[in-house]
N, C-alpha and C. Protein backbone atom coordinates (compact mmCIF):
# COMPACT_ATOMS: atom_id res chain seq x y z
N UNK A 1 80.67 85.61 -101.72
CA UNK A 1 79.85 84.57 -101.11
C UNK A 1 78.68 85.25 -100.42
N UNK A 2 77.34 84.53 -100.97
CA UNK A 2 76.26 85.96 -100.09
C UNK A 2 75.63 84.37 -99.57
N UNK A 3 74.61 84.86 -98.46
CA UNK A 3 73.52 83.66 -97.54
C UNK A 3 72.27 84.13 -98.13
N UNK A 4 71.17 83.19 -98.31
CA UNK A 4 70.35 83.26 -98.55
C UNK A 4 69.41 84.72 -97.60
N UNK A 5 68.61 85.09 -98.05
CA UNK A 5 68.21 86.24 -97.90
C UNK A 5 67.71 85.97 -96.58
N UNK A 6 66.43 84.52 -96.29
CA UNK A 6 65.94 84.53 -95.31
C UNK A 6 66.17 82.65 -94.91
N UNK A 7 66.97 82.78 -93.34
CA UNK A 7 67.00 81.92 -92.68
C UNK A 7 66.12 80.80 -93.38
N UNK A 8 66.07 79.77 -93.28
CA UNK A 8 65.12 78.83 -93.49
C UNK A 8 64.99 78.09 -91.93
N UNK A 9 63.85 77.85 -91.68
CA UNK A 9 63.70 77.02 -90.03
C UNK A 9 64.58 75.71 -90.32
N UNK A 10 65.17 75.19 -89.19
CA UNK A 10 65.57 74.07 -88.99
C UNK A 10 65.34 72.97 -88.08
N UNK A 11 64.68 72.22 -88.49
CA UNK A 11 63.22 71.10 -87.73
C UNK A 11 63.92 70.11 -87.32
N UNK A 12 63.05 69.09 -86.59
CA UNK A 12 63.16 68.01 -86.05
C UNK A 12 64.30 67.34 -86.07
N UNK A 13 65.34 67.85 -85.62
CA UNK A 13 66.53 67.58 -84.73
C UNK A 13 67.04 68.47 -83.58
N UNK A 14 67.95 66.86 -82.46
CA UNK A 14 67.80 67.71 -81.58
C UNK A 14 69.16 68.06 -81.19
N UNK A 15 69.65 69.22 -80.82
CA UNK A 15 71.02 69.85 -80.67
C UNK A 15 71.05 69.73 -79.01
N UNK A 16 71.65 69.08 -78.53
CA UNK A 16 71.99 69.12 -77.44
C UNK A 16 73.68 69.29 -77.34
N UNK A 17 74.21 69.99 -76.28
CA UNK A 17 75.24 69.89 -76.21
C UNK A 17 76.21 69.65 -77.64
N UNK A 18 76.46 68.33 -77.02
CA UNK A 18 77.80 67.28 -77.83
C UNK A 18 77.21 67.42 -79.24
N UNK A 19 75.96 67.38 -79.92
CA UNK A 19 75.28 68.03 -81.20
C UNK A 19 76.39 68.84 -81.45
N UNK A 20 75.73 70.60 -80.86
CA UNK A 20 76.20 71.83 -81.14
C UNK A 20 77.64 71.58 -81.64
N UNK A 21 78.75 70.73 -80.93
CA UNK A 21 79.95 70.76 -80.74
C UNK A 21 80.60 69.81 -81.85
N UNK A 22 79.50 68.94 -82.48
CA UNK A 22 80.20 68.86 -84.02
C UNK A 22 80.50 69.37 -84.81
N UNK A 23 79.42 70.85 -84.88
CA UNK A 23 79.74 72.43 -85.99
C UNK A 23 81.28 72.39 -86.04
N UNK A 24 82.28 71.64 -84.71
CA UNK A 24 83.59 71.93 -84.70
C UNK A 24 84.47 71.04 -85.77
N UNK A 25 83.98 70.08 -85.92
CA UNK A 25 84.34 68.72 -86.94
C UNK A 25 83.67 69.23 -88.53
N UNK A 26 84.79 70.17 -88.59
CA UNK A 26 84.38 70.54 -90.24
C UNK A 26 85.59 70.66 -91.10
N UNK A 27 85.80 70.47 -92.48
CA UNK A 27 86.59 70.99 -92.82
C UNK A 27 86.28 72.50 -93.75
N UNK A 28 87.38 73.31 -93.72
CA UNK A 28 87.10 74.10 -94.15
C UNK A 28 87.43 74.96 -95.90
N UNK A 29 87.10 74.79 -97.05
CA UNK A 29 87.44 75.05 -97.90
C UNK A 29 88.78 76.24 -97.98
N UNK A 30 88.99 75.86 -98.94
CA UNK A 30 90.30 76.68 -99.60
C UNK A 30 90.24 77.78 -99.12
N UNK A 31 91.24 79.05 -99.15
CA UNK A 31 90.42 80.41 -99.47
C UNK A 31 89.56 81.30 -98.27
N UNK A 32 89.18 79.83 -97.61
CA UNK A 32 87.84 80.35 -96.48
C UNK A 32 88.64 80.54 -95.12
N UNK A 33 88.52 81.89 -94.34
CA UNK A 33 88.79 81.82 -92.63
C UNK A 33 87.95 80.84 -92.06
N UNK A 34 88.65 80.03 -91.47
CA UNK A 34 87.89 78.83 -91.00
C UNK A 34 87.31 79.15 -89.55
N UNK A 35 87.34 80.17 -89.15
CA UNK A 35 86.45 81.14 -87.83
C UNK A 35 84.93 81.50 -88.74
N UNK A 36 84.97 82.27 -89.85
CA UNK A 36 84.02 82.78 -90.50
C UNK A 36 82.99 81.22 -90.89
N UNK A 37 84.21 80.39 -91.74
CA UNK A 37 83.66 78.68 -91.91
C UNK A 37 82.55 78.31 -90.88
N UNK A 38 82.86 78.45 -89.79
CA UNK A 38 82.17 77.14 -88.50
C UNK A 38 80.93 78.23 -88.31
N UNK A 39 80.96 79.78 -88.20
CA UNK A 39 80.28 80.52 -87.74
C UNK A 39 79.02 80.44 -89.06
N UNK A 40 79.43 80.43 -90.29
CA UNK A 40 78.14 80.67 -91.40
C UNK A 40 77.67 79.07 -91.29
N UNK A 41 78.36 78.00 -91.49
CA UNK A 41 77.96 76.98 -90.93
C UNK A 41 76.80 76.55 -90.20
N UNK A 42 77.78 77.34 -88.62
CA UNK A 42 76.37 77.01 -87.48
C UNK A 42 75.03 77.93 -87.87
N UNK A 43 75.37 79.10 -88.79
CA UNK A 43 74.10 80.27 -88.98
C UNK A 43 73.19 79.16 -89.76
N UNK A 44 73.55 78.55 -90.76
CA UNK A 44 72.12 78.29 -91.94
C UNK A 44 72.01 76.54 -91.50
N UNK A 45 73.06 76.04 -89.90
CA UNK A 45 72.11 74.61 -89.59
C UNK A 45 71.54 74.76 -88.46
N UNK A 46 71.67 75.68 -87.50
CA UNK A 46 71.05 75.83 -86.49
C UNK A 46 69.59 77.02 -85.60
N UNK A 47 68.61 76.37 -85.09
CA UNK A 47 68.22 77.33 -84.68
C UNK A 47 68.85 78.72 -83.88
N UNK A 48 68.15 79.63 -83.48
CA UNK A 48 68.71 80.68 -82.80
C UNK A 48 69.47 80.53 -81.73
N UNK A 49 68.54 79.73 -80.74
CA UNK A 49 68.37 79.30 -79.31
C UNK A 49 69.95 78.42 -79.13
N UNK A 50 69.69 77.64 -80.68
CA UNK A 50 71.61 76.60 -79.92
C UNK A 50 72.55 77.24 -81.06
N UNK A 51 72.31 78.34 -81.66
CA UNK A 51 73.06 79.15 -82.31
C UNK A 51 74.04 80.16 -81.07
N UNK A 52 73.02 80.75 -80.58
CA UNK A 52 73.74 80.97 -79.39
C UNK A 52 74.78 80.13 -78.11
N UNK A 53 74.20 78.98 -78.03
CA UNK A 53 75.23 78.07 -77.50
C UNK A 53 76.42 77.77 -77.97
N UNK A 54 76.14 77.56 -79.33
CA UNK A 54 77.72 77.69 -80.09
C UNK A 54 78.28 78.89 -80.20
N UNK A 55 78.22 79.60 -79.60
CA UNK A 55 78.94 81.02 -79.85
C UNK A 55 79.09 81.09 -78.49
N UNK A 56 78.67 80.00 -77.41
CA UNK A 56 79.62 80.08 -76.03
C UNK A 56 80.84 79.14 -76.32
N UNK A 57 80.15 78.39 -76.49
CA UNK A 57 81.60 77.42 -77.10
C UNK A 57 82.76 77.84 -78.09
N UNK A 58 81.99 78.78 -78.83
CA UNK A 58 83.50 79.43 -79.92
C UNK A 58 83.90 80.31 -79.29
N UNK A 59 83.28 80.85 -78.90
CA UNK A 59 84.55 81.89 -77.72
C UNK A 59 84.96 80.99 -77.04
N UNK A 60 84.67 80.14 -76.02
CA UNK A 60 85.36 79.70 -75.31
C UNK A 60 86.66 78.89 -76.10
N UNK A 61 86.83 78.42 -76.87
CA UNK A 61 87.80 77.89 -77.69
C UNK A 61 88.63 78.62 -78.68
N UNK A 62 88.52 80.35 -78.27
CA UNK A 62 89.02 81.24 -78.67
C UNK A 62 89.07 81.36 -80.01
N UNK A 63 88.18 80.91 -80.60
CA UNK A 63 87.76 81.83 -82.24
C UNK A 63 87.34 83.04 -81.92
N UNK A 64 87.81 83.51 -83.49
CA UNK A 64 87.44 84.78 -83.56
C UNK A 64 85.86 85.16 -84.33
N UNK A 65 85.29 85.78 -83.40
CA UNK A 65 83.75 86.05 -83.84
C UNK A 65 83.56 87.17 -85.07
N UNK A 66 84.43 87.83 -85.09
CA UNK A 66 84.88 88.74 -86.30
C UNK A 66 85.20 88.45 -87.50
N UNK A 67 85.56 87.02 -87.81
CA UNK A 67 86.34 86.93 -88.68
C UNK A 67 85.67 86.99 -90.07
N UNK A 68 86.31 87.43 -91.25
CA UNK A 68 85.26 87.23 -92.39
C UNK A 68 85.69 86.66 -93.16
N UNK A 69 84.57 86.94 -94.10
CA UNK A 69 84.58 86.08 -95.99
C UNK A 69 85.79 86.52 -96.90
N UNK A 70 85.89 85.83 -97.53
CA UNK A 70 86.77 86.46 -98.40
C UNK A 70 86.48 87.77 -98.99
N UNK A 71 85.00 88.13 -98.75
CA UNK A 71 85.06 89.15 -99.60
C UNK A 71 85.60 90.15 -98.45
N UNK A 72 85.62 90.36 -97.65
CA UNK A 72 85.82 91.08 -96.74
C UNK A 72 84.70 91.27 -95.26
N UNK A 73 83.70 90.50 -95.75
CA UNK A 73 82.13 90.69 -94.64
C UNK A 73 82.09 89.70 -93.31
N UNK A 74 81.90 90.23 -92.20
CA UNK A 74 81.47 89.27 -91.10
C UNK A 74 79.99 88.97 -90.90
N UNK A 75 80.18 87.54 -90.46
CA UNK A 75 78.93 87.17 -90.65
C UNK A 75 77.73 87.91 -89.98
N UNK A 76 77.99 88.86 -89.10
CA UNK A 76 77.23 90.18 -88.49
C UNK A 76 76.33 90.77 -89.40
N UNK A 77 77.72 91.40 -90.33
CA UNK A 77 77.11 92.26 -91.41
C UNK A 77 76.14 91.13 -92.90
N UNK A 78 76.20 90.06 -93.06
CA UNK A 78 75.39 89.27 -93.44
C UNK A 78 74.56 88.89 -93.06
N UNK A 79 74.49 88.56 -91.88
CA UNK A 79 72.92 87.98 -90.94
C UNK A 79 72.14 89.66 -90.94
N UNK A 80 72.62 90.39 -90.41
CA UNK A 80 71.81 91.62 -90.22
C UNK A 80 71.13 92.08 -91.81
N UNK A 81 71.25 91.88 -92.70
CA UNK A 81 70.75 91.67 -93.59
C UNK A 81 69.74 91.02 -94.07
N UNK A 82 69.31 90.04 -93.28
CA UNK A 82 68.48 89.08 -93.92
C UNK A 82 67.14 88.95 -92.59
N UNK A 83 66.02 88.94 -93.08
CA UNK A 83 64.67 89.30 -92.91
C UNK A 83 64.47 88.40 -91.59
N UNK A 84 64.95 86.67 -91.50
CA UNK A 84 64.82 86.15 -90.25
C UNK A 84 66.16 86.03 -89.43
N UNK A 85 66.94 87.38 -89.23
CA UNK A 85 68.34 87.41 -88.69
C UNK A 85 68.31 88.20 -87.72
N UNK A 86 67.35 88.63 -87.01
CA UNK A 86 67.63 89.12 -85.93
C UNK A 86 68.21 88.81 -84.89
N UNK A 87 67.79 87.58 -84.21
CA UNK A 87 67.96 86.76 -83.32
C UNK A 87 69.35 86.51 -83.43
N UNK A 88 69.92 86.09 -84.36
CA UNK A 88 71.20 85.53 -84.95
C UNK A 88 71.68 86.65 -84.35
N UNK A 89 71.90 87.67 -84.96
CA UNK A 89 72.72 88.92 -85.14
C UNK A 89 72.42 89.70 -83.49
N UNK A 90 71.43 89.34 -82.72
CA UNK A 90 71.53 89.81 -81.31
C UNK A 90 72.54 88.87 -80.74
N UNK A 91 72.39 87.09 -80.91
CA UNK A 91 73.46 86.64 -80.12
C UNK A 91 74.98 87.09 -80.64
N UNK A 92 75.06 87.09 -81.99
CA UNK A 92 76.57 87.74 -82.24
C UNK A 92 76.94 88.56 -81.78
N UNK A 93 76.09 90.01 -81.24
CA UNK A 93 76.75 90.88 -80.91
C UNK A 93 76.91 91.33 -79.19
N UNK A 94 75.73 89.81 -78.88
CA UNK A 94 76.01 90.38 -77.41
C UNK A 94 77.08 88.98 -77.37
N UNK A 95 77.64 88.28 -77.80
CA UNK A 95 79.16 87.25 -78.02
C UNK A 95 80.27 88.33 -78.44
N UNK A 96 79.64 89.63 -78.55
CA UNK A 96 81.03 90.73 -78.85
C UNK A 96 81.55 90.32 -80.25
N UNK A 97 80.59 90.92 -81.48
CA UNK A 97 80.73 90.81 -82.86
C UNK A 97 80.42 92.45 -82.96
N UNK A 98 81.58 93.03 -83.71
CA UNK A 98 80.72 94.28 -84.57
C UNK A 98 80.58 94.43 -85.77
């Protein structure tokens, strides 16, 4: 499973709170760690800014920020990869991702 190379912006909606906290109302395919699920999820619908908010909320609800793909990759090592992932990949790792 790979993410598109570069983020695409995500416009005119607004994530407040109770927003962010639907990323939690998902189901998660077969096959898939459903920690890794909610986390690539929130990466390719959310800006940076409430990308980071959900990664107070998933820790706080004790997911694991580590968790990966089937192939073996955390979403760390995927975002850091890709050209508009910085931001992403700073809040993951100061949320304690390696």
């Amino acid at each position: 499973m790979s993410l598109k190379k570069d983020k695409q912006k995500v416009l005119g909606e607004v994530f407040d709170d109770e927003r962010i906290k639907t990323f939690f109302d998902t189901h998660t395919p077969a096959g898939v760690n459903p920690d890794f699920h909610l986390l690539e999820k929130a990466y390719r619908g959310m800006k940076a800014e409430n990308f980071a908010t959900f990664l107070d909320f998933f820790i706080e609800r004790g997911h694991d920020i580590n968790a990966s793909n089937p192939d073996g990759e955390t979403l760390l090592a995927l975002v850091s990869q890709h050209q508009q992932g910085a931001d992403y990949a700073a809040s993951l790792r100061g949320h304690g991702a390696l």
